[in-house]
N, C-alpha and C. Protein backbone atom coordinates (compact mmCIF):
# COMPACT_ATOMS: atom_id res chain seq x y z
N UNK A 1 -120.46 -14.83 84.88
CA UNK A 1 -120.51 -16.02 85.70
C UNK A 1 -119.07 -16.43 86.03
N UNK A 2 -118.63 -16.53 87.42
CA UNK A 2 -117.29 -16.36 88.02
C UNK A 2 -117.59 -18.10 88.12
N UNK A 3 -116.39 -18.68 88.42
CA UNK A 3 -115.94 -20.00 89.13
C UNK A 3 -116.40 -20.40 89.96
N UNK A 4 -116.78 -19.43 91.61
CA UNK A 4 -117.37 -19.49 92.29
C UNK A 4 -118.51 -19.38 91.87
N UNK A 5 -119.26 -18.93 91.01
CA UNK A 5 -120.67 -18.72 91.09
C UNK A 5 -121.38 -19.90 90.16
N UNK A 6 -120.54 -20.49 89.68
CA UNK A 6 -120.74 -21.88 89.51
C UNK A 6 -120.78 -22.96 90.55
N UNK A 7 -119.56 -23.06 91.43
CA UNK A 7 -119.35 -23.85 92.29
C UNK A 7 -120.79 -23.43 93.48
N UNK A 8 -120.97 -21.88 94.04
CA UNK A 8 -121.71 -21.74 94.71
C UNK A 8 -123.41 -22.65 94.60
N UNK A 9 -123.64 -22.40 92.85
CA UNK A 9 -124.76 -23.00 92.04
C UNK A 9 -125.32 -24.15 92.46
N UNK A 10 -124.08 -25.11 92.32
CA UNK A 10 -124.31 -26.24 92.49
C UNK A 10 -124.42 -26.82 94.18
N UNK A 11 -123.73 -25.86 94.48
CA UNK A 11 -123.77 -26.34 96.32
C UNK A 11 -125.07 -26.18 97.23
N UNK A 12 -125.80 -24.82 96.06
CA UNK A 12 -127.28 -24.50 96.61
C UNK A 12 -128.01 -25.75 96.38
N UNK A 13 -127.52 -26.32 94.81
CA UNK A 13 -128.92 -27.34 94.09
C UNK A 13 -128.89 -28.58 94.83
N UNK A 14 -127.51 -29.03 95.84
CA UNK A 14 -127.18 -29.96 96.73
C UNK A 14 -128.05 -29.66 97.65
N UNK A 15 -127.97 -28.37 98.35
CA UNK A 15 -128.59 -28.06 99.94
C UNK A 15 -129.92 -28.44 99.43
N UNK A 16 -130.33 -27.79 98.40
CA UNK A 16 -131.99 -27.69 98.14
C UNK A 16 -132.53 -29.49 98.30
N UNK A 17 -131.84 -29.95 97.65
CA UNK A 17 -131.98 -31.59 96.89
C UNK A 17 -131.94 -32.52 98.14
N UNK A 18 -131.10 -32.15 99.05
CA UNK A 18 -131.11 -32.46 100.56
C UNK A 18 -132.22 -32.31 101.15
N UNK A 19 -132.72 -30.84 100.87
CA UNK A 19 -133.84 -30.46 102.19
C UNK A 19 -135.07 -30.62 101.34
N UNK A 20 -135.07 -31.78 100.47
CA UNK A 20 -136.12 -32.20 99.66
C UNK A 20 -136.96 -31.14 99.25
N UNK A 21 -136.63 -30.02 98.64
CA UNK A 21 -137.33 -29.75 97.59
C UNK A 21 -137.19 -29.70 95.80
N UNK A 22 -136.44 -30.75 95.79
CA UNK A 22 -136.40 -31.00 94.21
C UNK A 22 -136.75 -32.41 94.35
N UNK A 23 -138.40 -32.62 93.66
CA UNK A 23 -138.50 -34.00 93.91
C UNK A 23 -138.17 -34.74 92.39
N UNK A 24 -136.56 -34.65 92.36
CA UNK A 24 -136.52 -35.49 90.53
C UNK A 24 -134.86 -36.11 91.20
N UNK A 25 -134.19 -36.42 90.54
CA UNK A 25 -132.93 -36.81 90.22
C UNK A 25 -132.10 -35.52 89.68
N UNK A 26 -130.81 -35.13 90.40
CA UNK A 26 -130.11 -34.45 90.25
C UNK A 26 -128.47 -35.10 89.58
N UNK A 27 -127.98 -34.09 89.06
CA UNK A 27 -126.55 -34.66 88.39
C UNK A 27 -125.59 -33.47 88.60
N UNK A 28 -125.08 -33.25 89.47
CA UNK A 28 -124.21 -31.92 89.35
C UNK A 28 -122.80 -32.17 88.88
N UNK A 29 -122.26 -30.85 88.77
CA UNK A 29 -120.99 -30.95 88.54
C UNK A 29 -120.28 -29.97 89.07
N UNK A 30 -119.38 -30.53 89.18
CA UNK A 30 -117.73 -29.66 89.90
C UNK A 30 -116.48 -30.27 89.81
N UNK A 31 -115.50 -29.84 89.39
CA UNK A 31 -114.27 -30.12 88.71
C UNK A 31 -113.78 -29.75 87.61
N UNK A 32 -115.00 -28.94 86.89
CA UNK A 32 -114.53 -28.76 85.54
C UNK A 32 -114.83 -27.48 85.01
N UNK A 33 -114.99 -26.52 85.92
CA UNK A 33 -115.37 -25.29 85.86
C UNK A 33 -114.25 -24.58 84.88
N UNK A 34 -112.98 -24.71 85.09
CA UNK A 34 -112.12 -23.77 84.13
C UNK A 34 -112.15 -24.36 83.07
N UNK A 35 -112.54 -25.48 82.63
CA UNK A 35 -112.71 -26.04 81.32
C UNK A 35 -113.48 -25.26 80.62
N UNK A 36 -114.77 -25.76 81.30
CA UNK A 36 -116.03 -25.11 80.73
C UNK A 36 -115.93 -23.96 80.44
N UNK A 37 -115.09 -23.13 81.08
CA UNK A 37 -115.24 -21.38 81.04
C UNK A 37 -114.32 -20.89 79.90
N UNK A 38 -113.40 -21.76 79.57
CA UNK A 38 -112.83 -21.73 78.14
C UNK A 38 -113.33 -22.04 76.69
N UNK A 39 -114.27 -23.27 77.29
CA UNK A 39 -115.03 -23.25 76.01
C UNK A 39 -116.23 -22.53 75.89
N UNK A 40 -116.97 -21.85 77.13
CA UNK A 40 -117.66 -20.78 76.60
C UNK A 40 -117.54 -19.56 75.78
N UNK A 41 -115.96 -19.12 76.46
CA UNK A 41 -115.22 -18.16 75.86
C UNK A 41 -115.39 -18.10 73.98
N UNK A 42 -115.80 -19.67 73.76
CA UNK A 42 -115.60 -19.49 72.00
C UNK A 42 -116.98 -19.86 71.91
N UNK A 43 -117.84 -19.62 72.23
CA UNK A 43 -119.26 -20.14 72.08
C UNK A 43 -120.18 -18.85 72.03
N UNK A 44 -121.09 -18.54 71.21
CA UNK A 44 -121.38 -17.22 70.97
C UNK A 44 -123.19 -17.46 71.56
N UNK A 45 -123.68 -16.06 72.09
CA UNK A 45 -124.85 -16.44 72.41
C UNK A 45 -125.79 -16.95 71.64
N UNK A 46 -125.55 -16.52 70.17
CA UNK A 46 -127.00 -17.37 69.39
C UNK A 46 -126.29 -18.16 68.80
N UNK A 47 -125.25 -19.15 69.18
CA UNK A 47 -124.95 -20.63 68.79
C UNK A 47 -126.27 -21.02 69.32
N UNK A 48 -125.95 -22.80 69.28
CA UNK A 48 -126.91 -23.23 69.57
C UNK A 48 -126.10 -24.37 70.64
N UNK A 49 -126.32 -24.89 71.88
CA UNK A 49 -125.80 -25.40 72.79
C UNK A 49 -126.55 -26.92 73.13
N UNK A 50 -126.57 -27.71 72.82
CA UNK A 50 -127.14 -29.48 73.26
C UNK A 50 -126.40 -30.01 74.32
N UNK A 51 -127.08 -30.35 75.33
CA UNK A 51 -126.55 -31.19 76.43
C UNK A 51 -126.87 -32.19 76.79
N UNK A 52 -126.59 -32.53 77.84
CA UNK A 52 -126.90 -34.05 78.51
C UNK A 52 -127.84 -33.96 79.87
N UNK A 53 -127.86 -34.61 80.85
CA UNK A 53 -128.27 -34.75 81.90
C UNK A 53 -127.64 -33.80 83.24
N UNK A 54 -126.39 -33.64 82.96
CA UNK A 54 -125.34 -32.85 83.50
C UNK A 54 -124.81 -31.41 83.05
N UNK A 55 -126.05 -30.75 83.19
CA UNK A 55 -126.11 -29.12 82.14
C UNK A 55 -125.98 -27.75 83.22
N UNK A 56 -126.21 -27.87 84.46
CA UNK A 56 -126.55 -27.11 84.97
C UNK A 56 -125.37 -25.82 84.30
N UNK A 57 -124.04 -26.27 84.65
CA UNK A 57 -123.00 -25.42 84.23
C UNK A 57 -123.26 -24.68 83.03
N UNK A 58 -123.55 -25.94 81.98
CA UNK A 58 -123.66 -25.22 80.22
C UNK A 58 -124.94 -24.02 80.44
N UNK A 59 -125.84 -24.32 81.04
CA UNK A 59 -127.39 -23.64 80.99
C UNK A 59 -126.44 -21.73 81.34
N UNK A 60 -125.87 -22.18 82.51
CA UNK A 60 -125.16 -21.01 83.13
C UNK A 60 -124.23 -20.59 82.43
N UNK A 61 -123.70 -20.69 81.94
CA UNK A 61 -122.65 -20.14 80.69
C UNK A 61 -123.20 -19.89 79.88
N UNK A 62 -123.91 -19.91 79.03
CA UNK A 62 -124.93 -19.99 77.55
C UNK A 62 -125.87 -19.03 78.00
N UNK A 63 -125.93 -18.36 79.11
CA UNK A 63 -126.71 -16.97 79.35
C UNK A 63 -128.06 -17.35 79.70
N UNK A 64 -128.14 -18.50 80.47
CA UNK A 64 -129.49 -18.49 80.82
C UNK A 64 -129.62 -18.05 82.32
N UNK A 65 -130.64 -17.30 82.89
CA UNK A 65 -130.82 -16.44 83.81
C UNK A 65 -130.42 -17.56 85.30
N UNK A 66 -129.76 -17.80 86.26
CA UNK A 66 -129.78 -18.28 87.22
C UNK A 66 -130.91 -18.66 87.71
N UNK A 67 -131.60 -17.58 87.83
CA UNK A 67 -133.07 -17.93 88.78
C UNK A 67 -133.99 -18.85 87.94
N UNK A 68 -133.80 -18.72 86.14
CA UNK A 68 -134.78 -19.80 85.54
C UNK A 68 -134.26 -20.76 85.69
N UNK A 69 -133.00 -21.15 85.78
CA UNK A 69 -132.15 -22.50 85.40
C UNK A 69 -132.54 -23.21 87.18
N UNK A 70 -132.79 -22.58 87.80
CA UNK A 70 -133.17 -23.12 89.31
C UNK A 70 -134.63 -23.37 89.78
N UNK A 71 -135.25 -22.22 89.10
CA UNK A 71 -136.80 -22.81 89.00
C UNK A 71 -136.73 -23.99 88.35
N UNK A 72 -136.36 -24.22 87.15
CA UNK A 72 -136.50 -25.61 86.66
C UNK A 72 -135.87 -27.32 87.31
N UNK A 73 -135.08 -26.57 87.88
CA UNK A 73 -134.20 -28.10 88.49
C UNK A 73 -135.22 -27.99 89.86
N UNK A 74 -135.85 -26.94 90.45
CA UNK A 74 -136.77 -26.88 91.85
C UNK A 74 -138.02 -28.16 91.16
N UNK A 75 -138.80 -27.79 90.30
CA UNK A 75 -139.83 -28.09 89.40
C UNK A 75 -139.52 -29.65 89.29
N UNK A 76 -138.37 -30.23 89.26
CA UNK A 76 -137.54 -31.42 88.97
C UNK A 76 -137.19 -32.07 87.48
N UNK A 77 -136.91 -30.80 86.97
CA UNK A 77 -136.29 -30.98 85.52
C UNK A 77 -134.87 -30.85 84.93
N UNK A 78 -134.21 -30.99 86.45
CA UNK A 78 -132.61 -30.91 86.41
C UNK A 78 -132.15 -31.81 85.13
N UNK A 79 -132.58 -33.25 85.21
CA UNK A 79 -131.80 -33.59 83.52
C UNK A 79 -132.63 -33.25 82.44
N UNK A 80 -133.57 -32.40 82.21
CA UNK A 80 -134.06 -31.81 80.82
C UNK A 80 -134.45 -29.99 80.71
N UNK A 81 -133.27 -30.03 81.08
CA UNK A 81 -133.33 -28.22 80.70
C UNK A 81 -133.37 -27.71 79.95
N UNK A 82 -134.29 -27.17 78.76
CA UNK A 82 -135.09 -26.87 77.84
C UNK A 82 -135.05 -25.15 78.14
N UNK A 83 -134.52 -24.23 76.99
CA UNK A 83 -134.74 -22.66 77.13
C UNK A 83 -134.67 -22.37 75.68
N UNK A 84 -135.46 -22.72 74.83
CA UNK A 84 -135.40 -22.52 73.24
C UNK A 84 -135.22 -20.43 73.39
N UNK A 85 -135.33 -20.11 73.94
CA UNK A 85 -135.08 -19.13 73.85
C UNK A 85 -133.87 -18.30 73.92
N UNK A 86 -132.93 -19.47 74.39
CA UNK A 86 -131.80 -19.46 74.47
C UNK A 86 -130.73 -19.85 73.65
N UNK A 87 -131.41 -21.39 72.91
CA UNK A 87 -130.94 -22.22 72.12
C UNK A 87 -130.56 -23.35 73.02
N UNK A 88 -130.99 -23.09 73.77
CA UNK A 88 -130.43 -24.50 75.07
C UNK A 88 -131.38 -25.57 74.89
N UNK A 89 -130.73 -26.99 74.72
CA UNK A 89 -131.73 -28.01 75.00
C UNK A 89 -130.66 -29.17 75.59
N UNK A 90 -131.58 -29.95 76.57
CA UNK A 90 -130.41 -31.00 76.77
C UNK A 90 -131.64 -32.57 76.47
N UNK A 91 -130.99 -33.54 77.05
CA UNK A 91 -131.78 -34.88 76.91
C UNK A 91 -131.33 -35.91 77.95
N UNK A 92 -132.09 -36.39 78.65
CA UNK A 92 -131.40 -37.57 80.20
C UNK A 92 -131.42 -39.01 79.06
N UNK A 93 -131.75 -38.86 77.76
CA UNK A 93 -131.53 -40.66 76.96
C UNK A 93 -130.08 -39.89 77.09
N UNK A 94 -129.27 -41.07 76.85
CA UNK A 94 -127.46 -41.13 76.63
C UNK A 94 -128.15 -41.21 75.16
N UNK A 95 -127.62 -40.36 74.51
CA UNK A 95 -127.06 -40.38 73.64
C UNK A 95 -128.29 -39.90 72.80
N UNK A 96 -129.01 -39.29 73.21
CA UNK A 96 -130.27 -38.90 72.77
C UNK A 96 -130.38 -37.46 71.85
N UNK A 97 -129.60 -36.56 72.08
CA UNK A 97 -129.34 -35.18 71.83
C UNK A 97 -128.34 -35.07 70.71
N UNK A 98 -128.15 -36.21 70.49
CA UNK A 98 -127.04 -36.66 69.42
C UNK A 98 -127.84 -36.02 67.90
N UNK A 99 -128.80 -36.97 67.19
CA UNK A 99 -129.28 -36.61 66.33
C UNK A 99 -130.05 -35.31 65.33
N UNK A 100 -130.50 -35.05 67.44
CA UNK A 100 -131.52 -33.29 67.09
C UNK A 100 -130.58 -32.56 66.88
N UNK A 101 -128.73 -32.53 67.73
CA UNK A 101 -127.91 -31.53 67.10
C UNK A 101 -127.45 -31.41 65.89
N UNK A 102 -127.50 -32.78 64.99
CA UNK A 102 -126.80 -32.72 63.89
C UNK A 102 -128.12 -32.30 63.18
N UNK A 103 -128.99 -32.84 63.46
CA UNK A 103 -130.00 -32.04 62.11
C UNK A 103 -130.16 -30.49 62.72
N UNK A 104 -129.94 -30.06 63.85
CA UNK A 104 -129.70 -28.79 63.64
C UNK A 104 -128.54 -27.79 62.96
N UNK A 105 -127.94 -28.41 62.96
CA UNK A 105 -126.29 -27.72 62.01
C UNK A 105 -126.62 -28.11 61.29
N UNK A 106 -127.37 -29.13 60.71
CA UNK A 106 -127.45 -29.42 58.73
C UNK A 106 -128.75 -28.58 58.41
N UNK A 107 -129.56 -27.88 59.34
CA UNK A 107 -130.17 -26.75 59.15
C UNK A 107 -129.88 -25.36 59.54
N UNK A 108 -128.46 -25.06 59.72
CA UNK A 108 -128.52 -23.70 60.50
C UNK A 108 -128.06 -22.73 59.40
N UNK A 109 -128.22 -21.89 59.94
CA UNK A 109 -128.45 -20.47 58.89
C UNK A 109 -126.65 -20.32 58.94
N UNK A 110 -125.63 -19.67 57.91
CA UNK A 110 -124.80 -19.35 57.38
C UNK A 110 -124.71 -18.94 58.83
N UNK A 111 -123.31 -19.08 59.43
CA UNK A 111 -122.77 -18.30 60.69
C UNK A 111 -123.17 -18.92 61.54
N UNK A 112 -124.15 -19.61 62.00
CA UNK A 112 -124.89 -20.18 63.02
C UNK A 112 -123.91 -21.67 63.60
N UNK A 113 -123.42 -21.74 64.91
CA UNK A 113 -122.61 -23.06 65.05
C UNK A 113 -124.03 -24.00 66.08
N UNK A 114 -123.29 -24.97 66.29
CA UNK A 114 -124.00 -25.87 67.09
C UNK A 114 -122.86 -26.39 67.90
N UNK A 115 -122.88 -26.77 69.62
CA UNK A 115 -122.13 -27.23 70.39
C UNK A 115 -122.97 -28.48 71.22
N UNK A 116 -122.71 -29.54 70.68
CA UNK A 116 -122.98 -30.75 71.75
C UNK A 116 -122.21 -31.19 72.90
N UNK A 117 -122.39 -31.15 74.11
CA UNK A 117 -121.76 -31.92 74.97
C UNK A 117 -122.25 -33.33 75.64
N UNK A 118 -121.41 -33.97 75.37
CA UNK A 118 -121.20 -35.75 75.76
C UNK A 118 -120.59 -35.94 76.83
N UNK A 119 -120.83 -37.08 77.57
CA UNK A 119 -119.90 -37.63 78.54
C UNK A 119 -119.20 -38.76 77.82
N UNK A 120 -118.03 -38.91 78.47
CA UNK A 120 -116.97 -40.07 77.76
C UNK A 120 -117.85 -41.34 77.32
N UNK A 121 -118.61 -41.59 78.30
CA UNK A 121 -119.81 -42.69 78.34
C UNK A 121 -120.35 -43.01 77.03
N UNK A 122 -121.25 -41.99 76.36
CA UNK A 122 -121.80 -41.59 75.37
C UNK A 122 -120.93 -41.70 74.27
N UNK A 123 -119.64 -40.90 74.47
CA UNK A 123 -118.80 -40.73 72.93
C UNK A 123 -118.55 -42.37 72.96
N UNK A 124 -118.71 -43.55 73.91
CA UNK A 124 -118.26 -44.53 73.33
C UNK A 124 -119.64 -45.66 72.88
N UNK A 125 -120.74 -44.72 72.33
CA UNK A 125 -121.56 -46.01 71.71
C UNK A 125 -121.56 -45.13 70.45
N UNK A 126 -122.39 -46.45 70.02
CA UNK A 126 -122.27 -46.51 68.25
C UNK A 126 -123.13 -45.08 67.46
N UNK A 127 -124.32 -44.35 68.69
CA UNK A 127 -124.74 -43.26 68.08
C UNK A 127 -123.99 -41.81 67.94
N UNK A 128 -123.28 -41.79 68.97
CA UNK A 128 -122.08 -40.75 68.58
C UNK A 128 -121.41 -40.77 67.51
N UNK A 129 -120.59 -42.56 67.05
CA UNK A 129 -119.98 -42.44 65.76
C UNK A 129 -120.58 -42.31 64.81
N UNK A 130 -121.77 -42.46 64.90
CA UNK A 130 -122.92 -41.93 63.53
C UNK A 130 -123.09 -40.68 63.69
N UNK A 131 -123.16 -39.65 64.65
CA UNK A 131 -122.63 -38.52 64.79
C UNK A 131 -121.60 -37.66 64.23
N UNK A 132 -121.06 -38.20 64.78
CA UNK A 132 -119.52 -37.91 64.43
C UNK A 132 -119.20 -38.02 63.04
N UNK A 133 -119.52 -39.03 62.45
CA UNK A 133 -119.27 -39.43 60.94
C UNK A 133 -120.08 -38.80 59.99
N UNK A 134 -121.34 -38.16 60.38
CA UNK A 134 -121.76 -37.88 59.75
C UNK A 134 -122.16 -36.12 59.53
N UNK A 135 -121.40 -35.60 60.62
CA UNK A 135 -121.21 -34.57 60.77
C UNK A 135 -119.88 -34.05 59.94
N UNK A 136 -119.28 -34.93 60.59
CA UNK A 136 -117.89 -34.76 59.40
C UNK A 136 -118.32 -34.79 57.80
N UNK A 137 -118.80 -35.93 57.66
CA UNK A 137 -118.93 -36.17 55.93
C UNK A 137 -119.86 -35.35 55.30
N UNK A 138 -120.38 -34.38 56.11
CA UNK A 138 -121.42 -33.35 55.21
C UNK A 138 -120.68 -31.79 55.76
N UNK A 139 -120.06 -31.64 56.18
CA UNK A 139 -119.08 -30.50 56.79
C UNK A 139 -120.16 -29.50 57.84
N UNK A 140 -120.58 -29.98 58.78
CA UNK A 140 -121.84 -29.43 59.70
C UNK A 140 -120.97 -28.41 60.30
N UNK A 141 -121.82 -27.07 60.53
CA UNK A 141 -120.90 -26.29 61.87
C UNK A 141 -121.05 -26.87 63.30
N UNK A 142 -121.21 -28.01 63.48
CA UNK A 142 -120.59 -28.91 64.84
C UNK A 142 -119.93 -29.02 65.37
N UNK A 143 -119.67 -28.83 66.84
CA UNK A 143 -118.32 -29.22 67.73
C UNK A 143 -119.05 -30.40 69.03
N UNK A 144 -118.49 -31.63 68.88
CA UNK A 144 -118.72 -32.03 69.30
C UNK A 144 -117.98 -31.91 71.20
N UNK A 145 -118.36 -31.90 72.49
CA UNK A 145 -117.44 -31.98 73.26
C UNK A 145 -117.19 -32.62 74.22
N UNK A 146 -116.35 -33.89 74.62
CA UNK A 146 -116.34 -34.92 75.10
C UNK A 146 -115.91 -34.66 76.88
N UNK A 147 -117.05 -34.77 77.96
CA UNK A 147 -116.34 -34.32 79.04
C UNK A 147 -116.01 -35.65 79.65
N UNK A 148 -114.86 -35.81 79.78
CA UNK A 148 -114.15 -37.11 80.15
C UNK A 148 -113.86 -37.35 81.50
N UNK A 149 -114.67 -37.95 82.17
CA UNK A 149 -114.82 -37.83 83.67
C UNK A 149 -114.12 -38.83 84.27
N UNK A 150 -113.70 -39.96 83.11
CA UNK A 150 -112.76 -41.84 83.18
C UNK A 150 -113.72 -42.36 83.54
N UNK A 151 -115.76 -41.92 83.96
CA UNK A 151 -116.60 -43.31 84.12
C UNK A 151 -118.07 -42.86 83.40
N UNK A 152 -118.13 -43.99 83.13
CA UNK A 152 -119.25 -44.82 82.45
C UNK A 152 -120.19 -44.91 83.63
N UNK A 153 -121.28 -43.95 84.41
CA UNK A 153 -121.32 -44.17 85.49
C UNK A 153 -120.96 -44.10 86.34
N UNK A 154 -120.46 -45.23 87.03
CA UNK A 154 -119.31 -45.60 87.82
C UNK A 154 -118.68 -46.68 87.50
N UNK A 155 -118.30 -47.25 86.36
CA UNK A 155 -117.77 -48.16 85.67
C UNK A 155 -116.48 -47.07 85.43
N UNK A 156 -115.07 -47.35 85.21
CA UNK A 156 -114.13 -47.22 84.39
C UNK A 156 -114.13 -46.94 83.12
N UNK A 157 -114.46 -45.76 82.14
CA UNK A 157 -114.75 -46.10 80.71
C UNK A 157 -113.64 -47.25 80.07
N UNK A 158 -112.22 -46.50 80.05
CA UNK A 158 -111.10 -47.57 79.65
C UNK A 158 -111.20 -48.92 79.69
N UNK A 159 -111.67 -49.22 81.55
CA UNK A 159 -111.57 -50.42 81.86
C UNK A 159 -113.29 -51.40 80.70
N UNK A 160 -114.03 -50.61 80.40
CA UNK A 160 -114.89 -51.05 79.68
C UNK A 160 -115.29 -51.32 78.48
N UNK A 161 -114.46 -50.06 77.77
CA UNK A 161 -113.90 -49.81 76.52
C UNK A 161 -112.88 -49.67 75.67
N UNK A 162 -111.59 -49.99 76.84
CA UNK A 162 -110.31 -49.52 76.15
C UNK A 162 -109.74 -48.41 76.42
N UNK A 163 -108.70 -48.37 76.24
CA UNK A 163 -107.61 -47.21 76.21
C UNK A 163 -107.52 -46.24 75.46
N UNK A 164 -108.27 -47.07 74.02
CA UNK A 164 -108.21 -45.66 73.10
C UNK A 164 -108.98 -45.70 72.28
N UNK A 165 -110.18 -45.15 73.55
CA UNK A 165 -111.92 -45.48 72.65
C UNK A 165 -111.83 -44.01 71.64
N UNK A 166 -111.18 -43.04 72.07
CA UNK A 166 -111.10 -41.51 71.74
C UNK A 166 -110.39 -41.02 70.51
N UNK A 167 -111.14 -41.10 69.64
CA UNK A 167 -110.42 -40.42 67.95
C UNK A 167 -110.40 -38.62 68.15
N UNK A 168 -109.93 -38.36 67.42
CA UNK A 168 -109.63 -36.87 67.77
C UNK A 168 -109.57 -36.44 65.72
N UNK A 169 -110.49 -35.26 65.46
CA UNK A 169 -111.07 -34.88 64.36
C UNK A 169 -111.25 -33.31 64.20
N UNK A 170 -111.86 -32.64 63.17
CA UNK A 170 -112.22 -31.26 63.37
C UNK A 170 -113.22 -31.18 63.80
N UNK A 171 -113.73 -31.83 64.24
CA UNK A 171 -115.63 -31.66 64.29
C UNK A 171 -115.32 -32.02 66.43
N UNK A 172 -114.37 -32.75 66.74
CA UNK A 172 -114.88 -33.20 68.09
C UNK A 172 -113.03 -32.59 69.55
N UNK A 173 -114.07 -32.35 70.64
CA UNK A 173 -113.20 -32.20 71.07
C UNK A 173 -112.72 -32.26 72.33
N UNK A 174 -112.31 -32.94 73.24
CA UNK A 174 -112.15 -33.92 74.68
C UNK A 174 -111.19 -33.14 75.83
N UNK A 175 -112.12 -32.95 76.84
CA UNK A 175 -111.03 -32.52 78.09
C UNK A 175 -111.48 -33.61 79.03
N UNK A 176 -110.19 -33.69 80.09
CA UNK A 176 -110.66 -34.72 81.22
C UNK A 176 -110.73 -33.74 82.33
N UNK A 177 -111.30 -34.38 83.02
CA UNK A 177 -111.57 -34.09 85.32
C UNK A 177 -112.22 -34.85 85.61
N UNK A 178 -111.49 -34.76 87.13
CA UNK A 178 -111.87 -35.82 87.89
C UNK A 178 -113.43 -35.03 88.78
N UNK A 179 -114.40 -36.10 88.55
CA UNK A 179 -115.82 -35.82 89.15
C UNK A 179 -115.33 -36.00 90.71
N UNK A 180 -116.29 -34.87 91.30
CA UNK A 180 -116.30 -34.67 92.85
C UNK A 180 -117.59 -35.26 93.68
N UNK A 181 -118.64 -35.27 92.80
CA UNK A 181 -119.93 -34.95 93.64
C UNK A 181 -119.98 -37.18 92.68
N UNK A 182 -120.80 -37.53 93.16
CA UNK A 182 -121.48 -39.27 92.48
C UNK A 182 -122.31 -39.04 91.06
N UNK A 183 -122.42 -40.19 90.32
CA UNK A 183 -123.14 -39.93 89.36
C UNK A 183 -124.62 -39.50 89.33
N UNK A 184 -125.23 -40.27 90.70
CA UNK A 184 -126.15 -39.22 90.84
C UNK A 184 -126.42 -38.81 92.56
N UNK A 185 -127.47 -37.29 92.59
CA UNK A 185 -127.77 -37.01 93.84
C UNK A 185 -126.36 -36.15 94.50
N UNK A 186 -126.40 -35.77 95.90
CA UNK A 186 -125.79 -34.91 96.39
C UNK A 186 -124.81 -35.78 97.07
N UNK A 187 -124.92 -36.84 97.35
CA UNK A 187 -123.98 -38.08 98.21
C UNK A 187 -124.44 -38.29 100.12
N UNK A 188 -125.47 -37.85 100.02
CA UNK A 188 -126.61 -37.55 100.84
C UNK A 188 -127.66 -38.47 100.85
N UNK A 189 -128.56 -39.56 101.11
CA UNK A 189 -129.78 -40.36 100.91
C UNK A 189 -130.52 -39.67 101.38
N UNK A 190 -131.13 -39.38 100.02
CA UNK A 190 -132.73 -38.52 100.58
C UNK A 190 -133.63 -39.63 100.75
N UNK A 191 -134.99 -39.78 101.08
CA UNK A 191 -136.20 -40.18 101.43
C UNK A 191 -137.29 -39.54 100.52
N UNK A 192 -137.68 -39.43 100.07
CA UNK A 192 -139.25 -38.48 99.88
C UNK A 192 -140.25 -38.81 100.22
């Protein structure tokens, strides 16, 4: 999976989402493709991968087939992309995917990691730091990973939370970019 074939991904799930055939809520992403492609680089296929609402990328890195990861967002399950066969699961609650990852690393087999991804949003309520804290204090194979977009939405995180909502640990770990596409939809008003 090239840069472009990410970027291409998402430009289809726009056209499609446009010409109304995804009747759900879409969340794409673009800006953060060389990030992501670094931290796949250390992410092994039978880790185990937790996301958010904003997965399409992770689904595609984590080896899930293009054409399933598109049947499903067609179907309108873009924020709950589910491939246990993969180890992929994500969750559209904020902050929802939080708990099922840590009891999955406090169950995983010797060798087995777990990778959560958060939006800045998320790392700043109180269920992440129960996360976080408690992943740490039992030594989980967890990485937590904070994609720092600067909004809460479209709120400012900083401006909402501060300057330095962001602790930095072995367990967690934060890149920023700037979002291209809105928090939600293609920037397009569909109808249905």
């Amino acid at each position: 999976m090239t840069k472009q074939d990410l970027i291409d991904f998402e430009i289809e799930v726009a056209r499609r989402f446009e010409n109304k055939e995804i009747h759900g809520p879409i969340h794409l992403s673009d800006g953060n493709e060389d990030q992501l492609m670094e931290i796949f680089h250390h992410i092994q296929r039978g880790d185990w991968v937790f996301s958010n609402w904003r997965s399409h990328f992770h689904a595609l890195l984590h080896g899930v087939p293009r054409e399933q990861v598109m049947a499903e967002i067609l179907a309108g399950r873009s924020m709950m992309l589910h491939f246990p066969e993969y180890r992929f699961f994500t969750s559209a609650i904020v902050g929802g995917i939080l708990p099922i990852a840590c009891g999955v690393a406090a169950a995983a087999a010797p060798g087995e990691r777990v990778w959560c991804f958060v939006g800045d949003m998320t790392a700043s309520i109180g269920a992440f730091r129960d996360a976080e804290t408690f992943a740490e204090g039992h030594d989980l194979p967890i990485t937590f990973v904070i994609e720092d977009n600067g909004l809460a939405t479209n709120t400012p995180t900083a401006a909402a939370w501060g300057p330095h909502l962001f602790r930095s640990d072995s367990k967690t770990f934060r890149y920023a970019y700037k979002r291209t596409y809105p928090h939600v939809g293609s920037g397009v008003y569909v109808a249905f």
